[in-house]
PDB file of N, CA and C in Angstrom:
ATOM      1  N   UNK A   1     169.887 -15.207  -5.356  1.00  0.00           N
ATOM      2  CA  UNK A   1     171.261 -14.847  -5.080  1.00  0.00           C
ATOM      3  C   UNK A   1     171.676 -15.420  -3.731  1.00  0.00           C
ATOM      4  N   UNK A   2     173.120 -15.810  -3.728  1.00  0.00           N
ATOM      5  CA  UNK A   2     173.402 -16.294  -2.501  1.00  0.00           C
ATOM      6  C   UNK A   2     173.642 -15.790  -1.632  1.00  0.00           C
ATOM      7  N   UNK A   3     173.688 -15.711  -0.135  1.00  0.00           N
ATOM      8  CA  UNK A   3     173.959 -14.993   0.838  1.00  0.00           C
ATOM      9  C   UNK A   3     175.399 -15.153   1.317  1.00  0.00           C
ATOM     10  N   UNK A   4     176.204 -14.133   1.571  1.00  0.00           N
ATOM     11  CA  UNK A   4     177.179 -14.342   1.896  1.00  0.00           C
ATOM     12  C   UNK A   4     177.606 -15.348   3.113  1.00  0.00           C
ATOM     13  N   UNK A   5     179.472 -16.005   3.120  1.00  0.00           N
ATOM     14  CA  UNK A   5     179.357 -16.816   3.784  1.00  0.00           C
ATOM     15  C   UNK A   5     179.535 -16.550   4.937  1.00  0.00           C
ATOM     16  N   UNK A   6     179.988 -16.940   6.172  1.00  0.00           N
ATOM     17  CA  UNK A   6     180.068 -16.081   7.690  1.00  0.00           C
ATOM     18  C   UNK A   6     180.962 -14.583   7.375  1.00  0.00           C
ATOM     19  N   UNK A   7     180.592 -13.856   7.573  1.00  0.00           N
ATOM     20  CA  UNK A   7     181.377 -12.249   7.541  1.00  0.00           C
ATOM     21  C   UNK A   7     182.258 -12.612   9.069  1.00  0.00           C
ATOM     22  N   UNK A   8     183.804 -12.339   8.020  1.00  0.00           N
ATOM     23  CA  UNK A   8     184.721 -12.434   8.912  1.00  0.00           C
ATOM     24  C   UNK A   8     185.051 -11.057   9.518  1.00  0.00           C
ATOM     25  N   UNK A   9     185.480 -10.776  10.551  1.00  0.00           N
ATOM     26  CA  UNK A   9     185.668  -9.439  11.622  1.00  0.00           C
ATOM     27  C   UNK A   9     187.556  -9.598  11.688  1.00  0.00           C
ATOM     28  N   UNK A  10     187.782  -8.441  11.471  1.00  0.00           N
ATOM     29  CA  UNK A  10     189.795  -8.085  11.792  1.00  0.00           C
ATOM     30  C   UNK A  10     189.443  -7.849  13.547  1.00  0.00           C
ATOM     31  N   UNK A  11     190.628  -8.269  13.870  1.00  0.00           N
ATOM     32  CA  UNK A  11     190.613  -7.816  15.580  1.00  0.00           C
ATOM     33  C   UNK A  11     190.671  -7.132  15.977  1.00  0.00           C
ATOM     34  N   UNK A  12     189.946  -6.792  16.453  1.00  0.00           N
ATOM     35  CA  UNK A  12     189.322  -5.590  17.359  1.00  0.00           C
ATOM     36  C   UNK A  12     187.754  -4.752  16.568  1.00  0.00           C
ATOM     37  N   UNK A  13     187.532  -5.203  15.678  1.00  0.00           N
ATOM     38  CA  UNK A  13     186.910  -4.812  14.709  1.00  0.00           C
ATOM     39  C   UNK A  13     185.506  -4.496  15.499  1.00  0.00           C
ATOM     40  N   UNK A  14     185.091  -5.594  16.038  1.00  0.00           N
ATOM     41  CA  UNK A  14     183.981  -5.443  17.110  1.00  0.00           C
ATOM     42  C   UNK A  14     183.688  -4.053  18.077  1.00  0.00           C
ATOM     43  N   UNK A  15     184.786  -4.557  18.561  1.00  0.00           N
ATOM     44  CA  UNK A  15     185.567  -3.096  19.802  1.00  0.00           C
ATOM     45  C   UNK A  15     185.135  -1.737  19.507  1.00  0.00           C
ATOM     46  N   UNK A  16     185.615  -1.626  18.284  1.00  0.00           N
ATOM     47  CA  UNK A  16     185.944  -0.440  17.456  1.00  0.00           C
ATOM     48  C   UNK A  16     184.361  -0.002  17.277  1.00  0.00           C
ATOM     49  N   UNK A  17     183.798  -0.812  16.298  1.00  0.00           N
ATOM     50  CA  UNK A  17     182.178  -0.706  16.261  1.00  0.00           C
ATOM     51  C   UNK A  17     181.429   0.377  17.273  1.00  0.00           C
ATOM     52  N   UNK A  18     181.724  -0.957  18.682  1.00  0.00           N
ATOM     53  CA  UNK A  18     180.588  -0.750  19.802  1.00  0.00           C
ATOM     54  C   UNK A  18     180.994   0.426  20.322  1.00  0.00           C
ATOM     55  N   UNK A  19     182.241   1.003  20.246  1.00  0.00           N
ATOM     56  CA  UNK A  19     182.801   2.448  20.380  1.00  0.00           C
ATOM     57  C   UNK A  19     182.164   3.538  19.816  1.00  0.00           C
ATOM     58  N   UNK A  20     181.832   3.056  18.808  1.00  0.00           N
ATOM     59  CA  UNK A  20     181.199   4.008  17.939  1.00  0.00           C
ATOM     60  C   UNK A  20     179.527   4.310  17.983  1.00  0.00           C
ATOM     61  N   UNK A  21     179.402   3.009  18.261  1.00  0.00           N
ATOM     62  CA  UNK A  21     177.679   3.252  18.911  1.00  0.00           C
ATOM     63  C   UNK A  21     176.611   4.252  19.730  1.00  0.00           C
ATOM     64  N   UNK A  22     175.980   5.153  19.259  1.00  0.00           N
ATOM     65  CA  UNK A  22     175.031   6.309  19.726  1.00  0.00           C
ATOM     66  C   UNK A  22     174.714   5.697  21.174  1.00  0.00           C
ATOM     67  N   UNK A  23     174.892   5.735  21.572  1.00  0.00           N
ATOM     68  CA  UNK A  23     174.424   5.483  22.985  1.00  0.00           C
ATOM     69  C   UNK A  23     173.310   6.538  23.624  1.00  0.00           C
ATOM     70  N   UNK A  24     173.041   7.740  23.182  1.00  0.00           N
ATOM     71  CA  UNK A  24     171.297   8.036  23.260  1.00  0.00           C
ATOM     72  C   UNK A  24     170.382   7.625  23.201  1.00  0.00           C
ATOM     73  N   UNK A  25     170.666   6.400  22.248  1.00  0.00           N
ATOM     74  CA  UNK A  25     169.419   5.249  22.065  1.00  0.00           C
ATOM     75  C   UNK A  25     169.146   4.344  23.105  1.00  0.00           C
ATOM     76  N   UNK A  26     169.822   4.376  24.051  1.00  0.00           N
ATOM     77  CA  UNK A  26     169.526   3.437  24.930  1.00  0.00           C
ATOM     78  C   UNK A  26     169.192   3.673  26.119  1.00  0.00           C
ATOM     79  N   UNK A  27     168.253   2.866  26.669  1.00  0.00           N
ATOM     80  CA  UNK A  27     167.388   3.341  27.847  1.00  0.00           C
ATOM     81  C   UNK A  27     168.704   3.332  29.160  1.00  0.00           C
ATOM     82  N   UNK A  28     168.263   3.616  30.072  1.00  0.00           N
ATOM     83  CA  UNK A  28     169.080   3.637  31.556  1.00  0.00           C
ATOM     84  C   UNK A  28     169.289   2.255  31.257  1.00  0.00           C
ATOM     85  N   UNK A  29     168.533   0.939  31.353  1.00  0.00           N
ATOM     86  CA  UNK A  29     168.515  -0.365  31.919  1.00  0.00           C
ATOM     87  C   UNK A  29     169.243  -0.807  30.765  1.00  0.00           C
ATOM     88  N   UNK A  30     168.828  -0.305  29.627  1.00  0.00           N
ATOM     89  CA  UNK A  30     170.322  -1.058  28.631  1.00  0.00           C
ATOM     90  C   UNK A  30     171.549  -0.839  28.986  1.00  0.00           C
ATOM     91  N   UNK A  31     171.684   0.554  29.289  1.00  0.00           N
ATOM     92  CA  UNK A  31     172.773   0.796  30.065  1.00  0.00           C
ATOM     93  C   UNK A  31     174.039   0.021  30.362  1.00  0.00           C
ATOM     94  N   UNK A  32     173.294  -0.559  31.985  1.00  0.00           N
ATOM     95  CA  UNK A  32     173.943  -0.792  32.582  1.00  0.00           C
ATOM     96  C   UNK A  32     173.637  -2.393  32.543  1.00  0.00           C
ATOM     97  N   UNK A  33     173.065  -2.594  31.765  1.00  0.00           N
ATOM     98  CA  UNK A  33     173.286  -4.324  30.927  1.00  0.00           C
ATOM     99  C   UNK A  33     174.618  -3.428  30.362  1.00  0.00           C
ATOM    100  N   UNK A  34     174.555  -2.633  29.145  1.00  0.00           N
ATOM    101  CA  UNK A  34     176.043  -2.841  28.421  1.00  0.00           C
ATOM    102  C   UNK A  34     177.860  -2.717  29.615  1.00  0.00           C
ATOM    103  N   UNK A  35     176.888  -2.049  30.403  1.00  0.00           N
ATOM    104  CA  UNK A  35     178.654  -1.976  31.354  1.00  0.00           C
ATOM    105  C   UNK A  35     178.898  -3.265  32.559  1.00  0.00           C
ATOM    106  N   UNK A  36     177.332  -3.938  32.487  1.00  0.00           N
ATOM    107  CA  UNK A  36     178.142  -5.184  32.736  1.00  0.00           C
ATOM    108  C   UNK A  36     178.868  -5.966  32.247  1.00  0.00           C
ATOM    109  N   UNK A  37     178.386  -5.849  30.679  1.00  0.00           N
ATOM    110  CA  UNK A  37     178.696  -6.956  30.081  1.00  0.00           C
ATOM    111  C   UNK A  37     180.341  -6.303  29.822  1.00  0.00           C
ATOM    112  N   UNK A  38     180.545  -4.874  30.082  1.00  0.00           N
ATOM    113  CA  UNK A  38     181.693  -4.319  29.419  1.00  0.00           C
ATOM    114  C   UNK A  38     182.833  -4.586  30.853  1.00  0.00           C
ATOM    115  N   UNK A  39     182.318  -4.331  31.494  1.00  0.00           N
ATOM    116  CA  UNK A  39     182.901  -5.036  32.727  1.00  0.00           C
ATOM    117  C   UNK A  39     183.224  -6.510  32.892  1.00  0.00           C
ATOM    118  N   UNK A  40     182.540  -7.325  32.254  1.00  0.00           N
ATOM    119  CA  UNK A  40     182.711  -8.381  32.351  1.00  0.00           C
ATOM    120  C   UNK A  40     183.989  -9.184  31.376  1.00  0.00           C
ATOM    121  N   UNK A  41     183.925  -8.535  30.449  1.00  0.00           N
ATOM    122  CA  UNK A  41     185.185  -8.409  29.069  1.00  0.00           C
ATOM    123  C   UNK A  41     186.621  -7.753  29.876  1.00  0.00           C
ATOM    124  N   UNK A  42     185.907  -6.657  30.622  1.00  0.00           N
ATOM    125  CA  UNK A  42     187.521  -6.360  31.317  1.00  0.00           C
ATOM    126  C   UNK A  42     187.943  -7.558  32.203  1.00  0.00           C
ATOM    127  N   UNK A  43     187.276  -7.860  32.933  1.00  0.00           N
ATOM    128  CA  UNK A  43     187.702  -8.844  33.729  1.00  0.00           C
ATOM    129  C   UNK A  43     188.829  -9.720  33.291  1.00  0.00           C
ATOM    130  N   UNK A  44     188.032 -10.158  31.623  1.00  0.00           N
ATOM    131  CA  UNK A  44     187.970 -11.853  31.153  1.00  0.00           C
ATOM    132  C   UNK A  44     189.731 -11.166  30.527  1.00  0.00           C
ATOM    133  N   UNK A  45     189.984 -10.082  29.938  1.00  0.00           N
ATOM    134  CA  UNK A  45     190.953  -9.101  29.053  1.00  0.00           C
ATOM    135  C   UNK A  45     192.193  -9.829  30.517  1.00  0.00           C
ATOM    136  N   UNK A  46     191.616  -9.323  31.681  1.00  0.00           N
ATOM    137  CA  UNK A  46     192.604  -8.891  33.117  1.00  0.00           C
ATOM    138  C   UNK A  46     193.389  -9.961  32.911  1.00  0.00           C
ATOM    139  N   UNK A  47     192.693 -11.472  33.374  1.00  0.00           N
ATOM    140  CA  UNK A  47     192.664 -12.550  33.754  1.00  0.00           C
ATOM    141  C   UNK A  47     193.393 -13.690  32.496  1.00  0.00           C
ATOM    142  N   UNK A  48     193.328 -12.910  31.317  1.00  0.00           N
ATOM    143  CA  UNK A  48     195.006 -13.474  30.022  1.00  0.00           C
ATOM    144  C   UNK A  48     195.617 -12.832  30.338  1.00  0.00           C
ATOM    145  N   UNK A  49     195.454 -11.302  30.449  1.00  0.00           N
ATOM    146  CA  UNK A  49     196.849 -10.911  30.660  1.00  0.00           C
ATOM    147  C   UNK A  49     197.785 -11.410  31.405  1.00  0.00           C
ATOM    148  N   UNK A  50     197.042 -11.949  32.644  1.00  0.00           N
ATOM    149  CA  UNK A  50     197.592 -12.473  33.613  1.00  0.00           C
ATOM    150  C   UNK A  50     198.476 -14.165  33.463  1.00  0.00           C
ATOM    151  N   UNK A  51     197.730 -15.024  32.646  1.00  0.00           N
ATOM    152  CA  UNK A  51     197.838 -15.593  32.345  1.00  0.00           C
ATOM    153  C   UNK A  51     198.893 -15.998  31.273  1.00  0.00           C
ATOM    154  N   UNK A  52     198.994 -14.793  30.616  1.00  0.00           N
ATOM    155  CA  UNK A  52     200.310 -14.927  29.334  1.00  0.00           C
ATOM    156  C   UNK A  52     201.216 -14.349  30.054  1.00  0.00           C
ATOM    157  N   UNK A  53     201.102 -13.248  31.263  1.00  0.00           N
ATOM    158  CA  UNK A  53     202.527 -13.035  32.011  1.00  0.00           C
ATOM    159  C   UNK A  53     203.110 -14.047  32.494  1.00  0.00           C
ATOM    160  N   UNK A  54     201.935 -15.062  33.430  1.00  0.00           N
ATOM    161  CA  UNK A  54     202.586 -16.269  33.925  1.00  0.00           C
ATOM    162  C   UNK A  54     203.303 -17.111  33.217  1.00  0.00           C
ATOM    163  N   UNK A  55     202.699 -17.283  31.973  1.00  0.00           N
ATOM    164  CA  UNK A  55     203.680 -18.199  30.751  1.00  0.00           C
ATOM    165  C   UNK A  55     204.539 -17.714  29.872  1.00  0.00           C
ATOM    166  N   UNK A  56     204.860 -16.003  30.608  1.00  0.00           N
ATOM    167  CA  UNK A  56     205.977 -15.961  29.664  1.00  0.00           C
ATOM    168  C   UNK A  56     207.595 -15.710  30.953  1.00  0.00           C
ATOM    169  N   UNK A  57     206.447 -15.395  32.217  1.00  0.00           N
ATOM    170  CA  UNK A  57     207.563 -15.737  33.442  1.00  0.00           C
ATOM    171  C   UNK A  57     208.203 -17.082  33.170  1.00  0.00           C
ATOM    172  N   UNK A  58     206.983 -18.406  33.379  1.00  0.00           N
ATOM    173  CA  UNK A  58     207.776 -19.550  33.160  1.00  0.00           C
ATOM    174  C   UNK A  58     208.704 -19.945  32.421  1.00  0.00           C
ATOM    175  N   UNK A  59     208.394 -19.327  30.846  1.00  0.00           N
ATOM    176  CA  UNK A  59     208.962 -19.787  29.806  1.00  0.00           C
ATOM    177  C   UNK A  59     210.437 -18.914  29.998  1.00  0.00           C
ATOM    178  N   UNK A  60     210.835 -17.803  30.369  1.00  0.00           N
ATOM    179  CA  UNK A  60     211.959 -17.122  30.626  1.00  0.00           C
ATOM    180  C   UNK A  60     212.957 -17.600  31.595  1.00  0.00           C
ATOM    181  N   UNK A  61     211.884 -18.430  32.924  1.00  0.00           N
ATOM    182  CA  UNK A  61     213.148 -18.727  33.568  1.00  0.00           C
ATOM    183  C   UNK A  61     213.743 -20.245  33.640  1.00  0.00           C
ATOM    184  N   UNK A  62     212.708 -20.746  32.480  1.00  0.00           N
ATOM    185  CA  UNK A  62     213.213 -22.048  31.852  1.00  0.00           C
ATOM    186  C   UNK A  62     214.416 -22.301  30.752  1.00  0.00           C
ATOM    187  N   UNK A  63     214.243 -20.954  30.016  1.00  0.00           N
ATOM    188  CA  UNK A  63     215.310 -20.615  29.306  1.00  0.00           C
ATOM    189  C   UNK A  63     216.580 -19.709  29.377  1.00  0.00           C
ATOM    190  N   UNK A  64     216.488 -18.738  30.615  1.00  0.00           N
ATOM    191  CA  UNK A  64     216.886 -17.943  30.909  1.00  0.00           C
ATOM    192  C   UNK A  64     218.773 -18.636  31.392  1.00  0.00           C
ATOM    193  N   UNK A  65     219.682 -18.074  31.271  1.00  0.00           N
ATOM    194  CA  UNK A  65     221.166 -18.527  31.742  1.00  0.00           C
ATOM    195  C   UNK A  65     221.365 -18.152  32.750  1.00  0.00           C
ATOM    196  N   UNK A  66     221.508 -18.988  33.725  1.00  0.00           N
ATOM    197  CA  UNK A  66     221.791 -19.585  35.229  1.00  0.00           C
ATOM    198  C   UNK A  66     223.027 -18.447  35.614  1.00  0.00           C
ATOM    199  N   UNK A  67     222.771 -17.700  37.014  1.00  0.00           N
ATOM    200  CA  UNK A  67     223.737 -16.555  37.025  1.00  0.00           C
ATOM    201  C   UNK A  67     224.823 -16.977  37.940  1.00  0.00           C
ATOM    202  N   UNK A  68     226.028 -16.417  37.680  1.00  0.00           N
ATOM    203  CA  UNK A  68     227.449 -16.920  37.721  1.00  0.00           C
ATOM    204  C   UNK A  68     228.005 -16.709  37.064  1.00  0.00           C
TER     205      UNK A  68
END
């Protein structure tokens, strides 16, 4: 039988998961591997946001009607 082909994920689907994850199972040192790495996602989250504000500043006052 064949194995399925890449299993596609809806967005946020991941998110949602690792939310849900027992976290009793994990030692101290996994830990704080997972809140780096969860820290590190906030960052990367911060740093579009930032990035799509800037391009939607630009794009507004490129289109935006000249006041007068």
């Amino acid at each position: 039988m064949d194995e399925p082909a890449d299993v596609r994920f809806g967005r946020g689907q991941r998110l949602a998961e690792a939310m849900r994850e027992d976290l009793d199972l994990y030692a101290v040192e996994e830990l704080k591997e997972r809140r780096e790495v969860l820290q590190a996602e906030i960052a990367r989250v911060e740093a579009q946001i930032v990035r799509k504000q800037s391009g939607r500043a630009a794009a507004d006052a490129l289109f935006s009607k000249p006041a007068g």
